[in-house]
Protein backbone atom coordinates (compact mmCIF):
# COMPACT_ATOMS: atom_id res chain seq x y z
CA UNK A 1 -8.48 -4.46 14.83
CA UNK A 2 -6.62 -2.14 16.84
CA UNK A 3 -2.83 -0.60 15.27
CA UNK A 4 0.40 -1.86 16.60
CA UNK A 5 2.59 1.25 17.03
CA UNK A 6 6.68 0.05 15.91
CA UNK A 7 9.45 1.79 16.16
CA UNK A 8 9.42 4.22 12.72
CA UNK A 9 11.37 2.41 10.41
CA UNK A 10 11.91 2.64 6.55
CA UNK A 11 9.50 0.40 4.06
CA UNK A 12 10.67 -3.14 3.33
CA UNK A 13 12.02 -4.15 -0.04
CA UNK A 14 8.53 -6.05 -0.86
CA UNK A 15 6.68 -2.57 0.35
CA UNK A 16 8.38 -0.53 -1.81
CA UNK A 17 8.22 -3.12 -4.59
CA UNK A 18 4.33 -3.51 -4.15
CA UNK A 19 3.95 0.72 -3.66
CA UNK A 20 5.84 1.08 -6.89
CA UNK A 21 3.91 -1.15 -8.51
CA UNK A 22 0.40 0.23 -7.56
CA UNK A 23 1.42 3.59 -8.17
CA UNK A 24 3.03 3.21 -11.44
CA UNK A 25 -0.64 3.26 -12.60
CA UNK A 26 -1.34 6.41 -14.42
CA UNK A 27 -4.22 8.50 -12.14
CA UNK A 28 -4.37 12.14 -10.77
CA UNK A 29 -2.17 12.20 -7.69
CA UNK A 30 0.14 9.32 -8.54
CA UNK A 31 3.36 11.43 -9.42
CA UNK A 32 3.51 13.26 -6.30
CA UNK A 33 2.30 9.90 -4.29
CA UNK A 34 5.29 8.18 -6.35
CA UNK A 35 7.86 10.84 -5.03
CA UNK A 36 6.69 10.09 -1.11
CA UNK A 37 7.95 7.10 -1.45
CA UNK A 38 11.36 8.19 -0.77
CA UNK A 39 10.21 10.19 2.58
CA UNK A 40 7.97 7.13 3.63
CA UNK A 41 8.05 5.17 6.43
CA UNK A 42 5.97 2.32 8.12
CA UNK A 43 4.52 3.55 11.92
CA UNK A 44 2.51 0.58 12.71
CA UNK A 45 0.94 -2.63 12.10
CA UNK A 46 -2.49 -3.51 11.41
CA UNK A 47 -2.38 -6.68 13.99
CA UNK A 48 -0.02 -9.29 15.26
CA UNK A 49 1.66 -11.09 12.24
CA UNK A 50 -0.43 -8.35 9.54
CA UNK A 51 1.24 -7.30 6.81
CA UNK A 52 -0.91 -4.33 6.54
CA UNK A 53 0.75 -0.94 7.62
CA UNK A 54 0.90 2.28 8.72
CA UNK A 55 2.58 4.38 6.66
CA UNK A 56 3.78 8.34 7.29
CA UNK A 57 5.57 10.60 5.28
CA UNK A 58 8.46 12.75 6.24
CA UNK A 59 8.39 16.53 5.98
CA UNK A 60 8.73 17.83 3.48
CA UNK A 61 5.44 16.35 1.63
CA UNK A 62 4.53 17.50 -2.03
CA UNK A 63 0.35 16.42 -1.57
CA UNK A 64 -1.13 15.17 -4.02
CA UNK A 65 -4.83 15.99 -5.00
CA UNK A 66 -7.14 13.02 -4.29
CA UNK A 67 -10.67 12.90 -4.36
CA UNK A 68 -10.53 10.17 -2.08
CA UNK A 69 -8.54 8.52 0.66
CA UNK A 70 -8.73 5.43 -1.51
CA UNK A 71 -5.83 5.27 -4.28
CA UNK A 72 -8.08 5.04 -7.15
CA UNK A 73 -6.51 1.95 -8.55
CA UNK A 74 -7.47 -2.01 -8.53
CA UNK A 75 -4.75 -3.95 -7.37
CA UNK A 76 -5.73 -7.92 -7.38
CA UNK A 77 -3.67 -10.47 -5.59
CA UNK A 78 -3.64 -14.06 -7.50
CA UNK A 79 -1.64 -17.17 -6.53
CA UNK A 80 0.45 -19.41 -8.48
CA UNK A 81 -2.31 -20.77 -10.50
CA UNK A 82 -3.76 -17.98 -11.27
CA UNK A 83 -6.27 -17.91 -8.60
CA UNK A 84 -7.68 -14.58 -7.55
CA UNK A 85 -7.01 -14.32 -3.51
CA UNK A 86 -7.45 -10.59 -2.46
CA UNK A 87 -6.53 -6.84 -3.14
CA UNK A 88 -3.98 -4.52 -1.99
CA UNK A 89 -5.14 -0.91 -1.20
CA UNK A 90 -3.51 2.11 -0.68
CA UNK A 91 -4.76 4.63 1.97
CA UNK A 92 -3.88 8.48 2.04
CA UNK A 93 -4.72 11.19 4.17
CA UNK A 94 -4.43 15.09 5.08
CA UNK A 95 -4.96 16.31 1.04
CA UNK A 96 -2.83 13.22 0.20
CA UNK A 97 0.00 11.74 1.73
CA UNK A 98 0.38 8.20 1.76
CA UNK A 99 -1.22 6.76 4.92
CA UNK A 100 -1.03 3.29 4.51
CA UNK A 101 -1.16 -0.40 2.78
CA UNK A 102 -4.00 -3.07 3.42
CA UNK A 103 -3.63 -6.60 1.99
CA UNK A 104 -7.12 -7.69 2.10
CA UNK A 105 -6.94 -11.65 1.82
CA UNK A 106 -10.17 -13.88 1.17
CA UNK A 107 -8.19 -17.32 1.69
CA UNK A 108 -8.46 -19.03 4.60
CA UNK A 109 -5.20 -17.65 6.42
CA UNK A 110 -3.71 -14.51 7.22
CA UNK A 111 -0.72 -14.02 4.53
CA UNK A 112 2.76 -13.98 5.73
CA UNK A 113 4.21 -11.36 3.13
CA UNK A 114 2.65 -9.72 0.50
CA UNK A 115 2.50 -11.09 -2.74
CA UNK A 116 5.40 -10.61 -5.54
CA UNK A 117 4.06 -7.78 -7.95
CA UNK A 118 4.29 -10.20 -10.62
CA UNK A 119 1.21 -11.65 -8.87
CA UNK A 120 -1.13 -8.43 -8.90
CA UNK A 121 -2.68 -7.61 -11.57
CA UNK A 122 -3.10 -3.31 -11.47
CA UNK A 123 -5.94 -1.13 -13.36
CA UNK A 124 -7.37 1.97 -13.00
CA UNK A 125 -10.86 2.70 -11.75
């Protein structure tokens, strides 16, 4: 699905809340990831009505060192009920800076926002 540039603009309230959640988990790189957040903004949009971003970090960037451009963390989505009904995941790039967040649904529909953090359920790989 091709990205919808937007005008730069700082994270949302639920972004931030659902970054700070995921990297509150205790990995190499999640300090200096956890101090973009301040610098971070949201660049684009996965697809019409997605609330998967973008995301791009203002100079200056303290990297962190990631073996991967996959934060190294399971974040599961459940509903109400319990209910497990996707993953978030946290992209980086360049050495690491944070590149961007995927909500990766398997329910029928598209979600509308992401999911309160007291819905996903965060562990370590």
């Amino acid at each position: 699905m091709p990205r919808l540039p937007i005008e730069r603009r700082p994270l949302t309230v639920s972004e931030r809340a659902v970054l700070e959640h995921i990297l509150a988990a205790d990995f190499a790189g999640a300090y200096e990831l956890r101090g973009q957040l301040d610098r971070t903004d949201v660049v684009a949009l996965w697809g019409p009505g997605s609330v998967s971003v973008d995301l791009r970090v203002r100079e200056p960037v303290r990297y962190a060192a990631m073996p991967s451009e996959l934060v190294p963390v399971d974040a599961h989505v459940h509903d109400q009920h319990g209910e497990y009904i996707g993953e978030l995941l946290v992209w980086t790039d360049k050495g690491a800076s944070l590149a961007a967040l995927e909500y990766a649904w398997i329910t029928d529909g598209m979600p509308e926002s992401l999911p309160p953090t007291d819905q996903v359920l965060v562990s370590v790989r």
